[in-house]
Protein backbone atom coordinates (compact mmCIF):
# COMPACT_ATOMS: atom_id res chain seq x y z
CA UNK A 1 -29.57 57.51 -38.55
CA UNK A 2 -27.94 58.69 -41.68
CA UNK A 3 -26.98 55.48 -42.74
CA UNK A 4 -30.84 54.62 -42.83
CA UNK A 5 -31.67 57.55 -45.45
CA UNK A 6 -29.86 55.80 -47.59
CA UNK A 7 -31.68 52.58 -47.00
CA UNK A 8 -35.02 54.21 -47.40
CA UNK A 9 -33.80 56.08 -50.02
CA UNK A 10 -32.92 52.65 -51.64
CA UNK A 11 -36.38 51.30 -51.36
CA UNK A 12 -38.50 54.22 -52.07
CA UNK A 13 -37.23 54.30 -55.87
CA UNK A 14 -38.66 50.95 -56.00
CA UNK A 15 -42.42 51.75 -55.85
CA UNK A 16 -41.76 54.94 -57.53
CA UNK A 17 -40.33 53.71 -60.71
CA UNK A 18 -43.26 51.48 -60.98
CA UNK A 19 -45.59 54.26 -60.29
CA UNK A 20 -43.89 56.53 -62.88
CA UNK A 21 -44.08 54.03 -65.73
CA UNK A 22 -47.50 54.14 -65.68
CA UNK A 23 -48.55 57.69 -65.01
CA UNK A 24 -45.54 60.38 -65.90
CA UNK A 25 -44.22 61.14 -69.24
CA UNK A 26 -43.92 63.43 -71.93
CA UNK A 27 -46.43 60.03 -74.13
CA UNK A 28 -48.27 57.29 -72.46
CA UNK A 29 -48.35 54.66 -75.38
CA UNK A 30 -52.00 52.68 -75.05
CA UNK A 31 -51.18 49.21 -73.24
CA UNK A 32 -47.64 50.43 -72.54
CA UNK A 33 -44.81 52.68 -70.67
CA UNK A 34 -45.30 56.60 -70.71
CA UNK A 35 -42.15 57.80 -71.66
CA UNK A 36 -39.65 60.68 -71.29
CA UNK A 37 -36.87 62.00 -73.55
CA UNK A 38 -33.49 61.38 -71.96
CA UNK A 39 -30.97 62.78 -74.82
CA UNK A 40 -29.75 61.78 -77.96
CA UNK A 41 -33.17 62.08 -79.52
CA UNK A 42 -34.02 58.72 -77.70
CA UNK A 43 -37.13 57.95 -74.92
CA UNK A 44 -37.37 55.71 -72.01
CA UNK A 45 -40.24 54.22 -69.58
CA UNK A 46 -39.96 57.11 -66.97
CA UNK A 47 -39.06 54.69 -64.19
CA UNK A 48 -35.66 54.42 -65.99
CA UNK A 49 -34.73 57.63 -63.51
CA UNK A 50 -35.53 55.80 -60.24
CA UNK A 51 -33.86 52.60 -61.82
CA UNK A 52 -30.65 54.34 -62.51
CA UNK A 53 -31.24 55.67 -59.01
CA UNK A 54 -31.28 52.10 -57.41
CA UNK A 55 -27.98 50.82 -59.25
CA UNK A 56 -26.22 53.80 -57.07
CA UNK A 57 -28.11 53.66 -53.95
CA UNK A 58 -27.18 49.84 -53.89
CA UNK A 59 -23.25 51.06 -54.73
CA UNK A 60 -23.64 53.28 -51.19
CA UNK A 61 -25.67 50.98 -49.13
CA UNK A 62 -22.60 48.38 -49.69
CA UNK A 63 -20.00 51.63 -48.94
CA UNK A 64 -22.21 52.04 -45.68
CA UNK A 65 -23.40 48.78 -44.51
CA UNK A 66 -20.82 45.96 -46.72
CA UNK A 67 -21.69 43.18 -49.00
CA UNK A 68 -24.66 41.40 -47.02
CA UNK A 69 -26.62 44.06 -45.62
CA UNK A 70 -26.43 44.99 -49.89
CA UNK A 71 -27.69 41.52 -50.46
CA UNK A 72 -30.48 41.87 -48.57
CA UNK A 73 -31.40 45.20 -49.52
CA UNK A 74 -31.07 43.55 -52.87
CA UNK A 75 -33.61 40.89 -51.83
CA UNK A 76 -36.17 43.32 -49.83
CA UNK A 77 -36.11 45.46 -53.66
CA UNK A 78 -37.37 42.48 -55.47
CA UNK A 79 -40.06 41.79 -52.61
CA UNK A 80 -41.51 45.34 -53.06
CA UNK A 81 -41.11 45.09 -56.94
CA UNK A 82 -43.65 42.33 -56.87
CA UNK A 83 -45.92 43.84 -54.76
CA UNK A 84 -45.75 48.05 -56.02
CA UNK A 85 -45.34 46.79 -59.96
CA UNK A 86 -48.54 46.67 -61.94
CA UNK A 87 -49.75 42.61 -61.93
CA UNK A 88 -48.70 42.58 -66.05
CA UNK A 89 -44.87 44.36 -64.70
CA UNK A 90 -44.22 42.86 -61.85
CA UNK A 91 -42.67 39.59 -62.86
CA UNK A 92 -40.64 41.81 -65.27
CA UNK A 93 -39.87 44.28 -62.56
CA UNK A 94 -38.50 41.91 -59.99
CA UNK A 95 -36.84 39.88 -62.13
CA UNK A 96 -34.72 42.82 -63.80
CA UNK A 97 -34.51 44.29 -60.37
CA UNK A 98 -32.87 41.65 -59.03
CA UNK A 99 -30.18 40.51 -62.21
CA UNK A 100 -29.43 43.92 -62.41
CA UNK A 101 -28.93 44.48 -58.88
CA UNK A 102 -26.51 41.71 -58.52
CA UNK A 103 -24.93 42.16 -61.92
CA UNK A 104 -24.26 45.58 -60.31
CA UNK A 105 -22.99 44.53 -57.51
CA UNK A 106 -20.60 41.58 -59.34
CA UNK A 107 -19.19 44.88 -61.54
CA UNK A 108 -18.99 47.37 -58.02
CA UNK A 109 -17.29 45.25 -55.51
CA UNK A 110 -13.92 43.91 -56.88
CA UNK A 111 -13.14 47.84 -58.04
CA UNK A 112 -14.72 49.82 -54.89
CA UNK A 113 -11.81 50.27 -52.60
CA UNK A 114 -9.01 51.07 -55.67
CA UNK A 115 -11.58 53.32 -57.94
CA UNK A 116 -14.41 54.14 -56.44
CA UNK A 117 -15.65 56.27 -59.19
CA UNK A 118 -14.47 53.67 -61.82
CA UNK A 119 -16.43 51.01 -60.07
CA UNK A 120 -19.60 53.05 -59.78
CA UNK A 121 -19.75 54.28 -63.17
CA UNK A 122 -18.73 50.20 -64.78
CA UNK A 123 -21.23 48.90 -62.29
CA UNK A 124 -23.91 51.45 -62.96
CA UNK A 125 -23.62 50.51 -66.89
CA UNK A 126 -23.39 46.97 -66.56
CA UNK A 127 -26.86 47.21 -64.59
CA UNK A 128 -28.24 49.24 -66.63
CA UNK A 129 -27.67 46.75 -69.74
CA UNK A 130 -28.87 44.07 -67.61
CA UNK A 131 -31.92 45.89 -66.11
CA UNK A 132 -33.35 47.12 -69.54
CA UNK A 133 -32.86 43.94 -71.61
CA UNK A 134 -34.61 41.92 -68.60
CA UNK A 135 -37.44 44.39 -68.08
CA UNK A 136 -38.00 45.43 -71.68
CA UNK A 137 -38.00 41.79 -72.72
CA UNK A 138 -40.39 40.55 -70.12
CA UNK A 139 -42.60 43.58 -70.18
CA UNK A 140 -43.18 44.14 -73.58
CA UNK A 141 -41.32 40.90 -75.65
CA UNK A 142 -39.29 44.19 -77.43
CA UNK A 143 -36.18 45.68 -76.89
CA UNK A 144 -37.17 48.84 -78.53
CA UNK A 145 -36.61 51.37 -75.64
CA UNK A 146 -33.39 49.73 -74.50
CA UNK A 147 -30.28 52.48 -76.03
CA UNK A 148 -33.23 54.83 -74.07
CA UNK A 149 -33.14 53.12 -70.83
CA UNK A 150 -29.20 52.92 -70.90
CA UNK A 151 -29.02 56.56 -71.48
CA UNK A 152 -31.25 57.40 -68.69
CA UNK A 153 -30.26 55.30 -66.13
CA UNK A 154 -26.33 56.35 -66.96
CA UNK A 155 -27.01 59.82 -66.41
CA UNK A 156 -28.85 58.95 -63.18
CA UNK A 157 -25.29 57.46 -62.41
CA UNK A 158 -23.40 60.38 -63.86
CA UNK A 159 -25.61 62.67 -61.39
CA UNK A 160 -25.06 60.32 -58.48
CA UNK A 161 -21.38 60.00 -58.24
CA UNK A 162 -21.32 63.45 -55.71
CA UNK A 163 -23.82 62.11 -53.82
CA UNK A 164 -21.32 58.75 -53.69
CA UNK A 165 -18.44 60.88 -52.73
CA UNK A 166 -20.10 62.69 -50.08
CA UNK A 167 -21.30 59.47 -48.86
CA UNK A 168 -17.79 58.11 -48.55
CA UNK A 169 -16.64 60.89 -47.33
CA UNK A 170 -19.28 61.52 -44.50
CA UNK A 171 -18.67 57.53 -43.57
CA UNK A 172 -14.71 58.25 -43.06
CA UNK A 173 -15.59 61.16 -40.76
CA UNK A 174 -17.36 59.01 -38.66
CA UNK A 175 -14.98 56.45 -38.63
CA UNK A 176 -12.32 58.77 -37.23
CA UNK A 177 -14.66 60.26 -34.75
């Protein structure tokens, strides 16, 4: 049962990173992203949180499940991409969910069992390049939000690397049970 949280948790940041693009942020620009500050004196589309959220969730879904049930919880996150993402996103959405996903994935899995924490934090940078050049390129033909989109979606790794740990951890208990 717990391994399914993270599962859910997996898909739900799908639908709400394209639900927070368009409604939540500190300015909604006309035709565009509503945005939120995320340090440095730089802003991001709001879904960057949820994004950075995904490149994680996929890092513990492979720690929980191995590489193909992350595969196809890779696949299943560009399905719902398409059909949560606004029509004018979601081309853009599913695309850069899925590079980024697997680029992620490509950084994570030779690293995982040696440096967890290493692999987590390469991975989660690697997708987040991937993820905002994709998206911001499709999107809106400009790359002007993408040092904001790395920054938020590398804190939402920074933040999730506990959550990792515990994961790992709560996964070895069970094994030894």
């Amino acid at each position: 049962m717990k391994k399914l949280f993270w599962l859910a948790a997996f898909a739900a940041t799908i639908p709400a990173a394209n639900w927070l693009i368009g409604n939540v942020g500190t300015t909604c620009i006309p035709n565009g992203p509503c945005v939120i500050p995320v340090g440095f004196g730089l802003t991001a589309p709001s879904g960057v949180l949820m994004v950075g959220a995904a490149l994680v969730l996929r890092d513990i879904i492979h720690e929980q499940f191995g590489a193909k049930v992350a595969v196809a919880s890779i696949l299943i996150g560009v399905a719902l991409s398409l059909l949560f993402a606004a029509p004018a996103l979601a081309l853009a959405s599913a695309a850069a969910f899925l590079l980024s996903e697997l680029a992620d994935m490509a950084a994570y899995a030779p690293l995982r069992k040696r440096r967890l924490y290493a692999a987590v934090l390469l991975s989660g940078v690697v997708g987040a390049f991937v993820d905002s050049a994709v998206f911001l390129l499709l999107a809106f033909g400009s790359l002007d939000f993408i040092a904001g989109q790395v920054v938020g979606k590398i804190w939402m790794t920074i933040a999730a690397l506990p959550i990792l740990a515990f994961s790992r951890s709560a996964l070895a208990k069970e094994g030894e049970a």
